[in-house]
PDB file of N, CA and C in Angstrom:
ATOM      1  N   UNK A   1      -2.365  -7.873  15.507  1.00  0.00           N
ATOM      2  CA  UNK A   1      -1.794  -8.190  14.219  1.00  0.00           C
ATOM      3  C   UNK A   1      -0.396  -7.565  14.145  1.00  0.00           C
ATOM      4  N   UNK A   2       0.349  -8.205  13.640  1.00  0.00           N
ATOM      5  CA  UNK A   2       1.735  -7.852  13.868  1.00  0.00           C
ATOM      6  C   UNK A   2       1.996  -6.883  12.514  1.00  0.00           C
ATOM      7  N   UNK A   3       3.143  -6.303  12.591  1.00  0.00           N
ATOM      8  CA  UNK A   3       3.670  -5.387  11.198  1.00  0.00           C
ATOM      9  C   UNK A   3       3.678  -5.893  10.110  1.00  0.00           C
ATOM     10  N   UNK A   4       4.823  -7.146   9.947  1.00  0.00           N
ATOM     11  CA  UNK A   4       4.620  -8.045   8.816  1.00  0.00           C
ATOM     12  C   UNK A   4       2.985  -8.550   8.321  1.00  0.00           C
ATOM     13  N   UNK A   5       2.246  -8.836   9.226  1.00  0.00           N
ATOM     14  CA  UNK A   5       1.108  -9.837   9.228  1.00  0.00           C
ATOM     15  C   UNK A   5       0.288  -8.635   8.088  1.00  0.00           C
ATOM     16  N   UNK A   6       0.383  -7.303   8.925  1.00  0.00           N
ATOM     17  CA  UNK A   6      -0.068  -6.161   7.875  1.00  0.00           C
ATOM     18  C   UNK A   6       0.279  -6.037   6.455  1.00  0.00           C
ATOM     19  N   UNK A   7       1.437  -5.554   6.527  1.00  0.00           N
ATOM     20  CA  UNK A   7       2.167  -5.240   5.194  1.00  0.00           C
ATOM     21  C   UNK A   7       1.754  -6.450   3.791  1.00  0.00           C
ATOM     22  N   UNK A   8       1.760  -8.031   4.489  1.00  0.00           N
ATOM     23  CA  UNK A   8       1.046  -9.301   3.805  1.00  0.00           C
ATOM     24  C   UNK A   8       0.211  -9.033   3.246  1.00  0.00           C
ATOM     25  N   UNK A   9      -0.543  -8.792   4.248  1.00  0.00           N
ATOM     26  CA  UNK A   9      -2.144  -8.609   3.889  1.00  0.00           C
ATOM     27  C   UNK A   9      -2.609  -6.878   3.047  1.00  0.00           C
ATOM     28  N   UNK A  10      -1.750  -5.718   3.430  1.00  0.00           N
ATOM     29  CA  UNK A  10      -1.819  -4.941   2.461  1.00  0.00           C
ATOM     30  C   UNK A  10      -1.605  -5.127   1.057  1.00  0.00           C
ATOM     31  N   UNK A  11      -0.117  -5.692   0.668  1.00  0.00           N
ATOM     32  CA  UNK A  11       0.016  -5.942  -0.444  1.00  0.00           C
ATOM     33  C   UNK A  11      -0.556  -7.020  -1.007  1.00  0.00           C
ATOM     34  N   UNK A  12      -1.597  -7.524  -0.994  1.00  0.00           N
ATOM     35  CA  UNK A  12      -1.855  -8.794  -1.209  1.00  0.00           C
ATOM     36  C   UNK A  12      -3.492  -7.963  -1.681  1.00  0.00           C
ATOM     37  N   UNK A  13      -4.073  -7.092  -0.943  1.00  0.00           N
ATOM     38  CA  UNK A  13      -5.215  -6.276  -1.502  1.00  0.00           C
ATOM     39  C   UNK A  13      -4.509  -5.038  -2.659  1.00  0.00           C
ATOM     40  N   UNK A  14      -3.464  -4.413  -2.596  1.00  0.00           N
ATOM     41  CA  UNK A  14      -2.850  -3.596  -3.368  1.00  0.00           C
ATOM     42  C   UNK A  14      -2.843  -4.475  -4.569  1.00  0.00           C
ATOM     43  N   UNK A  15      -2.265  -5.430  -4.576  1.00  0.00           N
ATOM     44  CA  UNK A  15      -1.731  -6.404  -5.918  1.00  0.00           C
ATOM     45  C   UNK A  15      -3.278  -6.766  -6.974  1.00  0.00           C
ATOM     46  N   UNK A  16      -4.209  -7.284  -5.853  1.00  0.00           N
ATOM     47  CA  UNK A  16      -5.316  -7.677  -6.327  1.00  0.00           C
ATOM     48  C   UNK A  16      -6.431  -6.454  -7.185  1.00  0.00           C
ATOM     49  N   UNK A  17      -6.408  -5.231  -6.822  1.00  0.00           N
ATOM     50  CA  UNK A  17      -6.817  -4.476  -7.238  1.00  0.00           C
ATOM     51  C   UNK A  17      -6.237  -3.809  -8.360  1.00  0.00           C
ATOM     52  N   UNK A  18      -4.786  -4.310  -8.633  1.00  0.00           N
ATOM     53  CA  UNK A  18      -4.112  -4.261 -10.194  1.00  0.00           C
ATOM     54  C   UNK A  18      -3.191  -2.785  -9.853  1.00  0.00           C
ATOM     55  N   UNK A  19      -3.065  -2.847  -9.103  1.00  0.00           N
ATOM     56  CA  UNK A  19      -1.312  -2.202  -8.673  1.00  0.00           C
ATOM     57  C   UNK A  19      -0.260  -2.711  -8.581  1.00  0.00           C
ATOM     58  N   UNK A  20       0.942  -2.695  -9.514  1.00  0.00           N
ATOM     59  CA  UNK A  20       2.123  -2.952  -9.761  1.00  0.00           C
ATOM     60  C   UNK A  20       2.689  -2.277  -8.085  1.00  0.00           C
ATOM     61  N   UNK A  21       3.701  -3.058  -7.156  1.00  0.00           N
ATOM     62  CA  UNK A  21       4.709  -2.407  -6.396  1.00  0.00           C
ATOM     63  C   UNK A  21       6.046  -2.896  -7.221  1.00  0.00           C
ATOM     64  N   UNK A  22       7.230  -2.123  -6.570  1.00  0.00           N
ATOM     65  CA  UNK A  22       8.248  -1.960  -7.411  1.00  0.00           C
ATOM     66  C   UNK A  22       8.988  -1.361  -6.323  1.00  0.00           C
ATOM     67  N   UNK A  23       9.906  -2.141  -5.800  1.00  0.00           N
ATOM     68  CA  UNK A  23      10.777  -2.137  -4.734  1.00  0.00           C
ATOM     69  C   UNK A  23      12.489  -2.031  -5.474  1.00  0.00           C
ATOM     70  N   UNK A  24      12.894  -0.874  -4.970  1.00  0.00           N
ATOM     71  CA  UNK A  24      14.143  -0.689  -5.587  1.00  0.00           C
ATOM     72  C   UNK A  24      15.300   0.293  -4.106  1.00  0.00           C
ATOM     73  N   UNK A  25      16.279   0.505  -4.860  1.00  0.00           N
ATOM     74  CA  UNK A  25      16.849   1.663  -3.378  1.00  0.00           C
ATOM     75  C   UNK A  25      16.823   2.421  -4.574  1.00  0.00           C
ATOM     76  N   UNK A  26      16.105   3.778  -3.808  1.00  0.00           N
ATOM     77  CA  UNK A  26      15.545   5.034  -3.848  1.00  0.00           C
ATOM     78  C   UNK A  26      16.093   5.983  -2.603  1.00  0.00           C
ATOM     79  N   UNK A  27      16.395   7.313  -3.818  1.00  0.00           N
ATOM     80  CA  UNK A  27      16.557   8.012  -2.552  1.00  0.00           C
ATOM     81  C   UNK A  27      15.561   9.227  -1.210  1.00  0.00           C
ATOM     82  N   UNK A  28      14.323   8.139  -1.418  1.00  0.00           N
ATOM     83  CA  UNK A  28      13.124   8.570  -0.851  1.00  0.00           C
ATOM     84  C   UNK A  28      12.291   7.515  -0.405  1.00  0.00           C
ATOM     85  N   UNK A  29      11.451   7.453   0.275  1.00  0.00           N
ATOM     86  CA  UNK A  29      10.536   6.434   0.865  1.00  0.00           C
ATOM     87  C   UNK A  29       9.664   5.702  -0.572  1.00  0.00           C
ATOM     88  N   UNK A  30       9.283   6.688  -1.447  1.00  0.00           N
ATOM     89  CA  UNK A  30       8.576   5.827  -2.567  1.00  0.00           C
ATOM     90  C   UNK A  30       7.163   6.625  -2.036  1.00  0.00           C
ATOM     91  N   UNK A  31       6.344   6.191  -3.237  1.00  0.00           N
ATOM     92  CA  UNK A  31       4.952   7.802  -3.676  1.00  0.00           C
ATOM     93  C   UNK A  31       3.939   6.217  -4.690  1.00  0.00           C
ATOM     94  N   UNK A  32       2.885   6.689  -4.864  1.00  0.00           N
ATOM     95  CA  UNK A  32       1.894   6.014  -5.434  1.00  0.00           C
ATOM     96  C   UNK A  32       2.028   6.595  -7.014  1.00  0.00           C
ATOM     97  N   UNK A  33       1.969   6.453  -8.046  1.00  0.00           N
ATOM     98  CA  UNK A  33       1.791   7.195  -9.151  1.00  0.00           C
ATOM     99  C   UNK A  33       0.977   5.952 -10.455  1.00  0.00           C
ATOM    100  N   UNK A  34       0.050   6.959 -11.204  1.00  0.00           N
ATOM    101  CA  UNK A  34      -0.296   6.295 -12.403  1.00  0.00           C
ATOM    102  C   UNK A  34       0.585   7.198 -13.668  1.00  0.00           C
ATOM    103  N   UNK A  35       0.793   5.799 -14.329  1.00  0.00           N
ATOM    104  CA  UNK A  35       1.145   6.302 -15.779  1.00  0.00           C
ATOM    105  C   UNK A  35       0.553   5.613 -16.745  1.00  0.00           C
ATOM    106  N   UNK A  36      -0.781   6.659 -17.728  1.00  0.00           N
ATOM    107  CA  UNK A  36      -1.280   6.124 -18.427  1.00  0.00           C
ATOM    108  C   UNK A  36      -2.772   5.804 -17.617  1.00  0.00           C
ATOM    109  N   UNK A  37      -2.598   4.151 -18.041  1.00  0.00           N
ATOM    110  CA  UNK A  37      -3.774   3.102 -16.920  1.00  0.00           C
ATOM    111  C   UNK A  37      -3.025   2.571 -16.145  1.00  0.00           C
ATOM    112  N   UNK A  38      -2.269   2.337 -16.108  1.00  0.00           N
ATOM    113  CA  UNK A  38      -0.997   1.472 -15.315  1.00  0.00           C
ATOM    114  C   UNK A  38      -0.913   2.369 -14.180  1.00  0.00           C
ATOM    115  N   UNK A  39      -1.057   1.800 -12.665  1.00  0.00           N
ATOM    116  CA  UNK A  39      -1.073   1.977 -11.504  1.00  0.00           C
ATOM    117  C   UNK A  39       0.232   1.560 -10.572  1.00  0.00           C
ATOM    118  N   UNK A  40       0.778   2.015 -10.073  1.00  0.00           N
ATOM    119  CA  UNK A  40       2.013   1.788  -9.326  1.00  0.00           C
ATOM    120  C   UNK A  40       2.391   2.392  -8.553  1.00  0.00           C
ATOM    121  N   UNK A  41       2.829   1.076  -7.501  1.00  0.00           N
ATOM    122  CA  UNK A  41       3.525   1.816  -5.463  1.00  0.00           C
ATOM    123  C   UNK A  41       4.862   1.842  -6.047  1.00  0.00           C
ATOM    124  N   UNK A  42       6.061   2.969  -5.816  1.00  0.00           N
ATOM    125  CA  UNK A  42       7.323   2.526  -5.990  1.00  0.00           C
ATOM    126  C   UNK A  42       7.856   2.756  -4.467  1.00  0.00           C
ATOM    127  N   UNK A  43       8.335   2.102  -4.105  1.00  0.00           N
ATOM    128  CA  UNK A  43       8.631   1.578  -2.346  1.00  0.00           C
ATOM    129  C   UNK A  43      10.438   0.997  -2.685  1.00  0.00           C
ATOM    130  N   UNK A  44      10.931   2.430  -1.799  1.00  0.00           N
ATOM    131  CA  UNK A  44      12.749   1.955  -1.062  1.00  0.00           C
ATOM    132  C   UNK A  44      12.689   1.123  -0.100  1.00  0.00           C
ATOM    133  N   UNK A  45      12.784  -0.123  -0.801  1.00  0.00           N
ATOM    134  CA  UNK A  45      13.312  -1.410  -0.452  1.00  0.00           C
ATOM    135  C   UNK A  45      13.798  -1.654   1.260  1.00  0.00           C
ATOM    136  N   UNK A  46      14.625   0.078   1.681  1.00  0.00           N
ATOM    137  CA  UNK A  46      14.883  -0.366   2.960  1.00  0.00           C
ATOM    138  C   UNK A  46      14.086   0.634   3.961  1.00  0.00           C
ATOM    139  N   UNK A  47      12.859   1.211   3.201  1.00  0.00           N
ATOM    140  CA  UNK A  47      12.119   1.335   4.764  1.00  0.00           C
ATOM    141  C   UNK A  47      11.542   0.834   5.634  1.00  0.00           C
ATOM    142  N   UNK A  48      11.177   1.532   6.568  1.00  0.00           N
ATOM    143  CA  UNK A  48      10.811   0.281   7.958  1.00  0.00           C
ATOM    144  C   UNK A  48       9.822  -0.052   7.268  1.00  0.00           C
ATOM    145  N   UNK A  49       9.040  -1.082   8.523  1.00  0.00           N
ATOM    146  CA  UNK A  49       8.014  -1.405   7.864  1.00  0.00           C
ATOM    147  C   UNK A  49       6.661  -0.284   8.232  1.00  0.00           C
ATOM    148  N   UNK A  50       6.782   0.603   9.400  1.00  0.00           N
ATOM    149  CA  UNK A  50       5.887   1.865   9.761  1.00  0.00           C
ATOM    150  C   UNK A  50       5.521   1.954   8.161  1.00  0.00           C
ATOM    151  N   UNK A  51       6.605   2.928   7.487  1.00  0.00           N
ATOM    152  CA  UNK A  51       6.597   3.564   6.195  1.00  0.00           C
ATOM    153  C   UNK A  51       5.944   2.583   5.283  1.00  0.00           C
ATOM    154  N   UNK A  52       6.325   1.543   5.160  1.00  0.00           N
ATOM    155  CA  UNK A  52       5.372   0.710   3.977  1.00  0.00           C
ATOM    156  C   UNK A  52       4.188   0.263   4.056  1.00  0.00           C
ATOM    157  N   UNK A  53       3.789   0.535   5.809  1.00  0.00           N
ATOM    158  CA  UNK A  53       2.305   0.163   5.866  1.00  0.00           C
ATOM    159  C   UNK A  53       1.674   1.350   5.205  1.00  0.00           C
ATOM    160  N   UNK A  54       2.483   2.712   5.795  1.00  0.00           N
ATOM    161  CA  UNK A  54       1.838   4.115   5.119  1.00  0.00           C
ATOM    162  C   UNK A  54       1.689   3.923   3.845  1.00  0.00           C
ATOM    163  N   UNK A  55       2.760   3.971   3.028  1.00  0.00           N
ATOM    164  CA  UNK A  55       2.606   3.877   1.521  1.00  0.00           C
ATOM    165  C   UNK A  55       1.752   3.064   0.785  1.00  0.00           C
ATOM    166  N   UNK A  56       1.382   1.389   1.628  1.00  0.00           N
ATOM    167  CA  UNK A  56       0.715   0.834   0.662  1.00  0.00           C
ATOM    168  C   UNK A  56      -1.262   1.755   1.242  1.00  0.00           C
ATOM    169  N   UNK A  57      -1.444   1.829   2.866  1.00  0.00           N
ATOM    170  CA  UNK A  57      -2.389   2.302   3.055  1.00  0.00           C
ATOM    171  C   UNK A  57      -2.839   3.382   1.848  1.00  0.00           C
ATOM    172  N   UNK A  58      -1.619   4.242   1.807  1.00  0.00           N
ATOM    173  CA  UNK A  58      -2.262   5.543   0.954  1.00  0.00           C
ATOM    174  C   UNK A  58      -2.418   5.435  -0.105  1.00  0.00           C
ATOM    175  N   UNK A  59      -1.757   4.251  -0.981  1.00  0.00           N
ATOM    176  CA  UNK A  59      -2.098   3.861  -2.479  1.00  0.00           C
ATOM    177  C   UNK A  59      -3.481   3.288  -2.459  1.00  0.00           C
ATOM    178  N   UNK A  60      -3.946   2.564  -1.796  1.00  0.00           N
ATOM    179  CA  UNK A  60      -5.390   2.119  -0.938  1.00  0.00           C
ATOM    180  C   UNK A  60      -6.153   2.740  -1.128  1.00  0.00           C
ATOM    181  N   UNK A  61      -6.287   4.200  -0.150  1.00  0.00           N
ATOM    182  CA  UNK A  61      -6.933   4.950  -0.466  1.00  0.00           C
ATOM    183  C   UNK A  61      -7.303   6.011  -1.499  1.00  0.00           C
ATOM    184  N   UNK A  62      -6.110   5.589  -2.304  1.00  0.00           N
ATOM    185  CA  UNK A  62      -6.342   6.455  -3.529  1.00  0.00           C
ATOM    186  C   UNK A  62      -7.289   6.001  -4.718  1.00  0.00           C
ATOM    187  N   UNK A  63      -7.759   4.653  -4.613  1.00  0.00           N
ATOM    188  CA  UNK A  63      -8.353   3.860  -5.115  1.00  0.00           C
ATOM    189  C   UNK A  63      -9.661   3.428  -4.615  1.00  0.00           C
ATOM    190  N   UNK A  64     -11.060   3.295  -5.227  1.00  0.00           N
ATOM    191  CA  UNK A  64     -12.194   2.565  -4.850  1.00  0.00           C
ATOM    192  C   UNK A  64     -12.042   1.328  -4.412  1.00  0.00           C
ATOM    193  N   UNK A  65     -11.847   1.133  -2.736  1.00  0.00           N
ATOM    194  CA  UNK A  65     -12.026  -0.272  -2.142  1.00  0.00           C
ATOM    195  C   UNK A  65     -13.014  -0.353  -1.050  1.00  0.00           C
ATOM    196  N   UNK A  66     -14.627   0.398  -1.491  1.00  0.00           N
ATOM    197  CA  UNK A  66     -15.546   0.406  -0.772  1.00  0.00           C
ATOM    198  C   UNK A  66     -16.394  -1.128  -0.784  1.00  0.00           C
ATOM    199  N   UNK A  67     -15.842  -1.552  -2.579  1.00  0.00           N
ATOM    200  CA  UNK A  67     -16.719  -2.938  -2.407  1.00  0.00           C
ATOM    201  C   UNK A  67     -16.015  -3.925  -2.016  1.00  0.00           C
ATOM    202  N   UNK A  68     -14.522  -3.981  -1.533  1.00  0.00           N
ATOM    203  CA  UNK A  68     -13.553  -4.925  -1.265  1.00  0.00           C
ATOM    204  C   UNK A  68     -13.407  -5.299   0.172  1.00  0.00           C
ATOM    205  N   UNK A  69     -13.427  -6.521  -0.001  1.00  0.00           N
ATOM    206  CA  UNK A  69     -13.151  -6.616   1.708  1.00  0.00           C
ATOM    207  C   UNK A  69     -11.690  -6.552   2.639  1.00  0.00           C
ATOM    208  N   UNK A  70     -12.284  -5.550   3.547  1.00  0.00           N
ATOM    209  CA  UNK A  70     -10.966  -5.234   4.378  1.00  0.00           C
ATOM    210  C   UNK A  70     -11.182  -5.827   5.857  1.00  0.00           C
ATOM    211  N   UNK A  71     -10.607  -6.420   6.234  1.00  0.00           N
ATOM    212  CA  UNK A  71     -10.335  -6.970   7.874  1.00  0.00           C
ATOM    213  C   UNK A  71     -10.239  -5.691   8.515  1.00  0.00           C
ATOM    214  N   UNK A  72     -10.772  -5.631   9.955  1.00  0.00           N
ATOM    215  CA  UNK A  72     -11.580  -4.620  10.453  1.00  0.00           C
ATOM    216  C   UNK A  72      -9.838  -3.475  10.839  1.00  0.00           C
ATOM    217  N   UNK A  73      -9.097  -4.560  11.425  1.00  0.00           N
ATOM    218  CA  UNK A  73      -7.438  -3.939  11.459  1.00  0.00           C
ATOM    219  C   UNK A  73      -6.820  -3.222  10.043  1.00  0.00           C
ATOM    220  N   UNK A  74      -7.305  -3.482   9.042  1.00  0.00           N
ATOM    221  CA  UNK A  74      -6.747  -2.989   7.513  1.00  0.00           C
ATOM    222  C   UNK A  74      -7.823  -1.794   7.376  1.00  0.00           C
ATOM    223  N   UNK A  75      -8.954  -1.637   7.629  1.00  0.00           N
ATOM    224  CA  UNK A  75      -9.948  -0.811   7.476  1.00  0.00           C
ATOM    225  C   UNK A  75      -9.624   0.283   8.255  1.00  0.00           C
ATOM    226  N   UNK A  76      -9.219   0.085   9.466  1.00  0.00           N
ATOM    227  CA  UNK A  76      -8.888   1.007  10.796  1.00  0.00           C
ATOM    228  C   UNK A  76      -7.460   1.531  10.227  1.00  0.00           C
ATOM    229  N   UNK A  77      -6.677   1.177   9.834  1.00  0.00           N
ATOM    230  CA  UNK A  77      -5.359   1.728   9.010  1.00  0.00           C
ATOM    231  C   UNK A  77      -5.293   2.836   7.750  1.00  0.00           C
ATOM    232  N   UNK A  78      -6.681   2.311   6.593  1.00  0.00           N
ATOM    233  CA  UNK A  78      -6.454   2.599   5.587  1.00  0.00           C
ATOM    234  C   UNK A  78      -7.388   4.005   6.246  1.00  0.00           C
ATOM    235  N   UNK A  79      -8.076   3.844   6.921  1.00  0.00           N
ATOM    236  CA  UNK A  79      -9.278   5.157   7.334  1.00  0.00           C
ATOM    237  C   UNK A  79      -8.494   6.097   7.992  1.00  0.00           C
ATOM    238  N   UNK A  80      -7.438   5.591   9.395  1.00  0.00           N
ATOM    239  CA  UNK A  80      -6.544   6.559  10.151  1.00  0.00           C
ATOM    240  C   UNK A  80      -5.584   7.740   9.427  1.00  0.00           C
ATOM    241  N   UNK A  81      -4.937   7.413   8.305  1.00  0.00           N
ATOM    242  CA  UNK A  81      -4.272   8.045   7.296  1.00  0.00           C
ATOM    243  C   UNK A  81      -4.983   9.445   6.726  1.00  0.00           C
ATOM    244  N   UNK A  82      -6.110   9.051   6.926  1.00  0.00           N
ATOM    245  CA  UNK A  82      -6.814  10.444   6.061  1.00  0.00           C
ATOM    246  C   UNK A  82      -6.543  11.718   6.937  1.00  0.00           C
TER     247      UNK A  82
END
């Protein structure tokens, strides 16, 4: 599975589980944060894509996605991080 093919398919389970991302230039890679109920990745626009697989993985795991289905490559990602 390629980088892009990841990052797709991360944000595409991030989004669905009701996390706002929010891509801007920052002068940092970007952090997971809730405010309130409201859930949100904020992600600098120009990191690689290494870094945004990290960031969305770890917003992932900050969240219950035991009943969600993960492709065995997204599972092996979001688990390696810990």
């Amino acid at each position: 599975m390629k980088e892009k093919d990841i990052i797709v398919e991360l944000v595409r389970i991030v989004e669905n589980i009701g996390i706002k991302i929010i891509e801007d230039r920052l002068l940092r890679k970007g952090d997971y944060c809730r405010v309130f109920s409201n859930r949100y990745l904020i992600m600098d626009r120009q990191i690689t894509n290494k870094d945004k697989i990290e960031l969305l993985a770890t917003a992932l795991k900050k969240n219950d996605i035991e009943n969600i289905y993960l492709t065995p490559k997204i599972r092996e990602i979001c688990t390696e991080k810990e």
